[in-house]
C-alpha atoms as a PDB file:
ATOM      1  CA  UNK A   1       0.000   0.000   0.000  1.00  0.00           C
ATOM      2  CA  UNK A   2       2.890   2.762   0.975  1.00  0.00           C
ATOM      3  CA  UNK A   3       4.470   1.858  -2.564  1.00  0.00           C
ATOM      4  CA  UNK A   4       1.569   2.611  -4.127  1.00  0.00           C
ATOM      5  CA  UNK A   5       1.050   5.873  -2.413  1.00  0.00           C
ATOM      6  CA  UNK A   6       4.754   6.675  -3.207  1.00  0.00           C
ATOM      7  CA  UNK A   7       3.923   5.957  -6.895  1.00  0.00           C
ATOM      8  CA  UNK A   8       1.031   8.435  -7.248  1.00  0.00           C
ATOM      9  CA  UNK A   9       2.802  10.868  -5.650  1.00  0.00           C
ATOM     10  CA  UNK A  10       5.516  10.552  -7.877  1.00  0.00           C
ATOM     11  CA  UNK A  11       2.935  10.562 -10.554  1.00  0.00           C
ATOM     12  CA  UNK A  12       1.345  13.698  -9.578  1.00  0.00           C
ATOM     13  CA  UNK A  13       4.510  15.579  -8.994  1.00  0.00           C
ATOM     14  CA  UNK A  14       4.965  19.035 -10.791  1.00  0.00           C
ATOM     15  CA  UNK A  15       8.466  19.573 -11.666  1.00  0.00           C
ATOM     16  CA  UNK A  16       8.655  23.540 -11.005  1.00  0.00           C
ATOM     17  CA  UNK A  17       6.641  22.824  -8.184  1.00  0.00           C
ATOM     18  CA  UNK A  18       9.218  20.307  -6.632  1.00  0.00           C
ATOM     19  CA  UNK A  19      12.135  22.996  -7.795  1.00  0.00           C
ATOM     20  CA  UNK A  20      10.373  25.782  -5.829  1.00  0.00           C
ATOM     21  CA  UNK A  21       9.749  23.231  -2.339  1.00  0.00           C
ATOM     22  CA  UNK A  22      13.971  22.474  -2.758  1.00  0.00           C
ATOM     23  CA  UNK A  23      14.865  25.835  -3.081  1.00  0.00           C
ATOM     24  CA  UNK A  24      12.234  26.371   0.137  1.00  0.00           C
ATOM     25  CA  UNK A  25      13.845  23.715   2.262  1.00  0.00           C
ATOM     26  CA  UNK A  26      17.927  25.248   1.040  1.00  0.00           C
ATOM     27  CA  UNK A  27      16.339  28.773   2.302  1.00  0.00           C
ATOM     28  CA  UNK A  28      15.413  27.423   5.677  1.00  0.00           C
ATOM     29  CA  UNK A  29      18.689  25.419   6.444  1.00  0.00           C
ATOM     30  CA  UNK A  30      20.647  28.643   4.562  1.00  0.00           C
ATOM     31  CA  UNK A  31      18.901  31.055   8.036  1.00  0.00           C
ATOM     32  CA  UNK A  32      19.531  27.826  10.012  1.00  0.00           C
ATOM     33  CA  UNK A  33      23.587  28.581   9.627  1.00  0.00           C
ATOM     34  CA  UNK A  34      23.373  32.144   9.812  1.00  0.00           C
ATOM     35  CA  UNK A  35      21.985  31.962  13.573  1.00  0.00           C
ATOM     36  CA  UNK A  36      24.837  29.419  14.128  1.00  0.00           C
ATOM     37  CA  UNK A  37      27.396  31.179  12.420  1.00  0.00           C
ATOM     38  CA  UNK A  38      26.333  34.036  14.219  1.00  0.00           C
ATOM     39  CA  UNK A  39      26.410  32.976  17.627  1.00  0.00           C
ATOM     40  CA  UNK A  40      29.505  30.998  16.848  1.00  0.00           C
ATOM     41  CA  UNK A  41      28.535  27.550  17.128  1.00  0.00           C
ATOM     42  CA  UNK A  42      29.443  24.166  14.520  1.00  0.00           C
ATOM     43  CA  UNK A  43      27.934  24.450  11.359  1.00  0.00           C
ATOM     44  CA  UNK A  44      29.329  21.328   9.886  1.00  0.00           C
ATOM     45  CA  UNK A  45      26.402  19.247  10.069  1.00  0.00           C
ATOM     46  CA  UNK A  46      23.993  22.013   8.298  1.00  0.00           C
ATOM     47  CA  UNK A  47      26.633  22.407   5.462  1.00  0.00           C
ATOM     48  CA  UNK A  48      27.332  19.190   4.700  1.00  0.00           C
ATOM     49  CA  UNK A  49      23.236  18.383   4.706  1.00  0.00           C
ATOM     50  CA  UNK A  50      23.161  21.393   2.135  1.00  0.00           C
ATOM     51  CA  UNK A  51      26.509  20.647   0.260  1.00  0.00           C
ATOM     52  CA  UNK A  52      23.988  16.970  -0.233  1.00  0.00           C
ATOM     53  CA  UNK A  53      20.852  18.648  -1.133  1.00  0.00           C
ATOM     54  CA  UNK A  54      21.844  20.940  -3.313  1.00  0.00           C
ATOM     55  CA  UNK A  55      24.308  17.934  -5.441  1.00  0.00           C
ATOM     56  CA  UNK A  56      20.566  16.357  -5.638  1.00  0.00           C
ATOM     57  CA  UNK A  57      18.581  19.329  -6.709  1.00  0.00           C
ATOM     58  CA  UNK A  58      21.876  20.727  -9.213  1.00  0.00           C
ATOM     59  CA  UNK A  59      21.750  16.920 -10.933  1.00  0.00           C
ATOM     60  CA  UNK A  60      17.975  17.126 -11.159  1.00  0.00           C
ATOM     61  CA  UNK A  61      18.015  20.766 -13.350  1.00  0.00           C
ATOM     62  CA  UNK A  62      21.249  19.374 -15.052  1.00  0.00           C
ATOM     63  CA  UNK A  63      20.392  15.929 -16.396  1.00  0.00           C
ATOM     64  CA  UNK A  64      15.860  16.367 -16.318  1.00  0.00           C
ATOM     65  CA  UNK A  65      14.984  19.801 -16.621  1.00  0.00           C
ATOM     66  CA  UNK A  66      16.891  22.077 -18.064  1.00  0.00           C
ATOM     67  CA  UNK A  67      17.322  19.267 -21.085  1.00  0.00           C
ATOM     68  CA  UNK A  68      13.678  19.030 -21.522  1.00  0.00           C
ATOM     69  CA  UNK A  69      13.014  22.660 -21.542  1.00  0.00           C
ATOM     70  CA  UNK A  70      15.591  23.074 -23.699  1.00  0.00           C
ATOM     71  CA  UNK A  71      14.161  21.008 -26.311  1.00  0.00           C
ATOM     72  CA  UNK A  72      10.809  23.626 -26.293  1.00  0.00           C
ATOM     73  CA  UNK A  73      12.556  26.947 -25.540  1.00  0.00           C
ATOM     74  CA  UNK A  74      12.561  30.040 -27.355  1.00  0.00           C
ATOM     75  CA  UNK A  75      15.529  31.709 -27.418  1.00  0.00           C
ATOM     76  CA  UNK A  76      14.749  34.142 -24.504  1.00  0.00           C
ATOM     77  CA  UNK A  77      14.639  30.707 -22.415  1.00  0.00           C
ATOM     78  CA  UNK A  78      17.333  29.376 -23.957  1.00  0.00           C
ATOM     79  CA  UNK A  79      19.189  32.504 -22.616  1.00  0.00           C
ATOM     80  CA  UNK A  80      18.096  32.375 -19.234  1.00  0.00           C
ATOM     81  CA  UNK A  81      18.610  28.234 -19.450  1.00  0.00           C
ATOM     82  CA  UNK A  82      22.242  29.528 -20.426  1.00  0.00           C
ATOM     83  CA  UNK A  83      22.781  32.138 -17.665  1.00  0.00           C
ATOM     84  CA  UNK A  84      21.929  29.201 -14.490  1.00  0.00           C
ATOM     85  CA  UNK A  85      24.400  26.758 -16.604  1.00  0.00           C
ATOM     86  CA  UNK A  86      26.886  29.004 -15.714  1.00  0.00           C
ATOM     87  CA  UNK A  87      25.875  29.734 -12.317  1.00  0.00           C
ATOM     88  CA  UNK A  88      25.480  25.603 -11.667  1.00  0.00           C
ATOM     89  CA  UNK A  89      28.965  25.226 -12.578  1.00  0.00           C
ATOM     90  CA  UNK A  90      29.990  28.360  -9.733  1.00  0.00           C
ATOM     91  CA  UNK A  91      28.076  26.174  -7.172  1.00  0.00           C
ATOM     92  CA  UNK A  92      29.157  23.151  -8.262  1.00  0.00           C
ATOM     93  CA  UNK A  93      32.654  24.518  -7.869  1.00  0.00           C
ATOM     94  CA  UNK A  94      32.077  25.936  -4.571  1.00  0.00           C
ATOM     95  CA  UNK A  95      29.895  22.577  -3.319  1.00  0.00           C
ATOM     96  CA  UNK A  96      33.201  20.561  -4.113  1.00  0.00           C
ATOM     97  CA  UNK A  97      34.740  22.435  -1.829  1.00  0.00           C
ATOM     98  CA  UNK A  98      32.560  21.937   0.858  1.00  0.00           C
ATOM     99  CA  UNK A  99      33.038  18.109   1.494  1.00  0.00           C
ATOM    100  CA  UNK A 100      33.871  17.497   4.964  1.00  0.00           C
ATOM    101  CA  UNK A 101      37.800  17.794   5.786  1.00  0.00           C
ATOM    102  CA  UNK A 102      38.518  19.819   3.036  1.00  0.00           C
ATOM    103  CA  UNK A 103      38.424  22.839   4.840  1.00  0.00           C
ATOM    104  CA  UNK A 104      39.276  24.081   8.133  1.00  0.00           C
ATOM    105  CA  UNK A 105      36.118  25.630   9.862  1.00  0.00           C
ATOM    106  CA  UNK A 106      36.920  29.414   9.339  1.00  0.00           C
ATOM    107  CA  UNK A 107      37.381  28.586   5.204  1.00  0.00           C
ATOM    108  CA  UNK A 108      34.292  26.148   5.580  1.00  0.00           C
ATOM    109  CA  UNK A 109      32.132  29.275   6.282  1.00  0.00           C
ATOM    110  CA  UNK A 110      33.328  31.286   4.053  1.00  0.00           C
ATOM    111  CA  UNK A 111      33.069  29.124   1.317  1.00  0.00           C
ATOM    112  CA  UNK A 112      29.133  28.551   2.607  1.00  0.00           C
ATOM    113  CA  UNK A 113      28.605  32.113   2.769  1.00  0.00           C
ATOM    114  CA  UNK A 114      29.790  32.844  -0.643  1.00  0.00           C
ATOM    115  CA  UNK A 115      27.671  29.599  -2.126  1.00  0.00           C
ATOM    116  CA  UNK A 116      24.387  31.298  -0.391  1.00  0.00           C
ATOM    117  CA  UNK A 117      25.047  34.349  -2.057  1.00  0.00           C
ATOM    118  CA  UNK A 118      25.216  32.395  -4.969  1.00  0.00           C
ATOM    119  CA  UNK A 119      22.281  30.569  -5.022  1.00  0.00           C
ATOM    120  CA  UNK A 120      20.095  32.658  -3.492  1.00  0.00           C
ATOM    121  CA  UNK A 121      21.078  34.886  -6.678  1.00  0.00           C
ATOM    122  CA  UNK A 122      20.476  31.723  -8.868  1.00  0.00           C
ATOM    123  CA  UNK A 123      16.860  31.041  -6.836  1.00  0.00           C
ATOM    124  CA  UNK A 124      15.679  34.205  -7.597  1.00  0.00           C
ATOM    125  CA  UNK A 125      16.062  34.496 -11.088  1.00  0.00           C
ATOM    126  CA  UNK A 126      14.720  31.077 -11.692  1.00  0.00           C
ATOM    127  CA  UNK A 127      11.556  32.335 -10.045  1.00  0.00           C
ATOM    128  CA  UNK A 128      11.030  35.116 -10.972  1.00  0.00           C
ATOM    129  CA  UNK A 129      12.160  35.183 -14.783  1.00  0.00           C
ATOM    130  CA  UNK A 130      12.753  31.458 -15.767  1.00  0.00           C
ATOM    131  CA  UNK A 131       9.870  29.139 -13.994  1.00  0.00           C
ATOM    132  CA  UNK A 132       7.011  31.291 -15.237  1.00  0.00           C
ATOM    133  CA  UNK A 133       8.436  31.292 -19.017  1.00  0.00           C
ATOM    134  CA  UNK A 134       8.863  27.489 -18.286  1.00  0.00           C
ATOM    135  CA  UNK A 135       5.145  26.944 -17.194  1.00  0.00           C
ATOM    136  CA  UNK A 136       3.599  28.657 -20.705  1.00  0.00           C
ATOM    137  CA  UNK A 137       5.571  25.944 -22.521  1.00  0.00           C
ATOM    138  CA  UNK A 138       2.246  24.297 -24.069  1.00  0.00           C
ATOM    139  CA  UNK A 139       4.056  21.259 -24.907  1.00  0.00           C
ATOM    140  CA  UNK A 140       5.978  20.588 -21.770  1.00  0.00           C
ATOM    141  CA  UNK A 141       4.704  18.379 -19.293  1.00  0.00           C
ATOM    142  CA  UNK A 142       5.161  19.480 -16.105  1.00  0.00           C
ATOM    143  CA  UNK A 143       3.700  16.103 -14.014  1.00  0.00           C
ATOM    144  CA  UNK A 144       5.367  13.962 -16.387  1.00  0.00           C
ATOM    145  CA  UNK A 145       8.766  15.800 -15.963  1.00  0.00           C
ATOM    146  CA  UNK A 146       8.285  16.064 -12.014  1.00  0.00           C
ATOM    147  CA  UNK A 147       7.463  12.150 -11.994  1.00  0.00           C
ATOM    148  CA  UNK A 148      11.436  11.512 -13.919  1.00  0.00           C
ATOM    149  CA  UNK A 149      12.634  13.793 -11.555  1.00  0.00           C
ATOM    150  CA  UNK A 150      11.048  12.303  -8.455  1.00  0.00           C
ATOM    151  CA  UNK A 151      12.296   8.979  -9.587  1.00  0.00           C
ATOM    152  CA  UNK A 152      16.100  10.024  -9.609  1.00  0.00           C
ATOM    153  CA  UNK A 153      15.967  11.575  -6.687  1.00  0.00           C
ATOM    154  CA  UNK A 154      14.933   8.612  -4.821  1.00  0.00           C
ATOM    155  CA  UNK A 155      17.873   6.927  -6.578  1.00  0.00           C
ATOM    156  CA  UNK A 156      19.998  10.101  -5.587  1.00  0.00           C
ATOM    157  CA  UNK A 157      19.165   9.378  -2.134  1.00  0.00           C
ATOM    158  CA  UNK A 158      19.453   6.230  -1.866  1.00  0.00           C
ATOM    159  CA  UNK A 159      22.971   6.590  -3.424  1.00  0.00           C
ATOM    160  CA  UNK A 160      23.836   9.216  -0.808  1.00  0.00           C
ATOM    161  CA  UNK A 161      22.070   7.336   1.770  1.00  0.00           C
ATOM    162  CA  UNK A 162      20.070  10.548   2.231  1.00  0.00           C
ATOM    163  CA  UNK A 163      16.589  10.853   4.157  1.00  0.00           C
ATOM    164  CA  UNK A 164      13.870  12.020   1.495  1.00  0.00           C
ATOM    165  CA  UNK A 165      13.148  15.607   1.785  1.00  0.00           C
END
């Protein structure tokens, strides 16, 4: 029975719609390290969960959707499709960095700060320029899209030997 539930969901999944919950869930553990930056506590364990979740969400837009919007854009998309290429491969940079013992603490943070900057940047014009472009695609299918990507994420996470989120 909890397969099949999983399997509707997955079904029934929106791909912007899963984009804009993982950028939701970054933002929260993004204020999470600020307050323990701030007050000078560890912030390994929230940077290495985000260093994970964003290497999930970055292979979702690489290899599932950016490719399929690509295949519809105009070339205003395929500009803005351009643009967060280049910005995936500044996070991805600074996410390699990140992995635990890399880094001493005080570089660690740095390194973090400079990636929020980043993708907060990144976040923002992908909703507010890029998703609503995306959705008046006619021919793009959303649910069918968000069901591919739910389906490599699970295998993501299993991979990573991540909880679902």
């Amino acid at each position: 029975m909890a397969q099949k539930r999983k399997a509707n969901a997955m079904e029934s999944a929106d791909a912007i719609d899963m984009l804009l919950q993982d950028h939701a869930n970054v933002e929260q553990f993004f204020k999470q390290f600020e307050k323990l930056h701030a007050a000078g506590e560890d912030t390994a364990k929230v940077v290495d969960f985000v260093r994970l979740a964003l290497l999930v969400h970055s292979t979702l837009e690489k290899e599932l959707f950016y490719p399929a919007v690509r295949d519809l854009a105009d070339e205003e998309i395929e500009e803005l499709l351009d643009e967060a290429e280049v910005e995936h491969q500044s996070v991805d940079q600074l996410v390699a960095a990140l992995r635990p013992r890399k880094l001493d603490e005080k570089k660690r943070d740095a390194h973090f700060t400079v990636l929020v900057e980043y993708v907060r940047h990144h976040v923002k014009e992908e909703e507010r320029e890029m998703f609503p472009k995306v959705k008046r695609l006619k021919r793009l299918n959303l649910r069918t899209l968000g069901a591919a990507m739910a389906k490599r994420r699970l295998a993501l996470h299993k991979r990573l030997k991540l909880p679902p989120f």
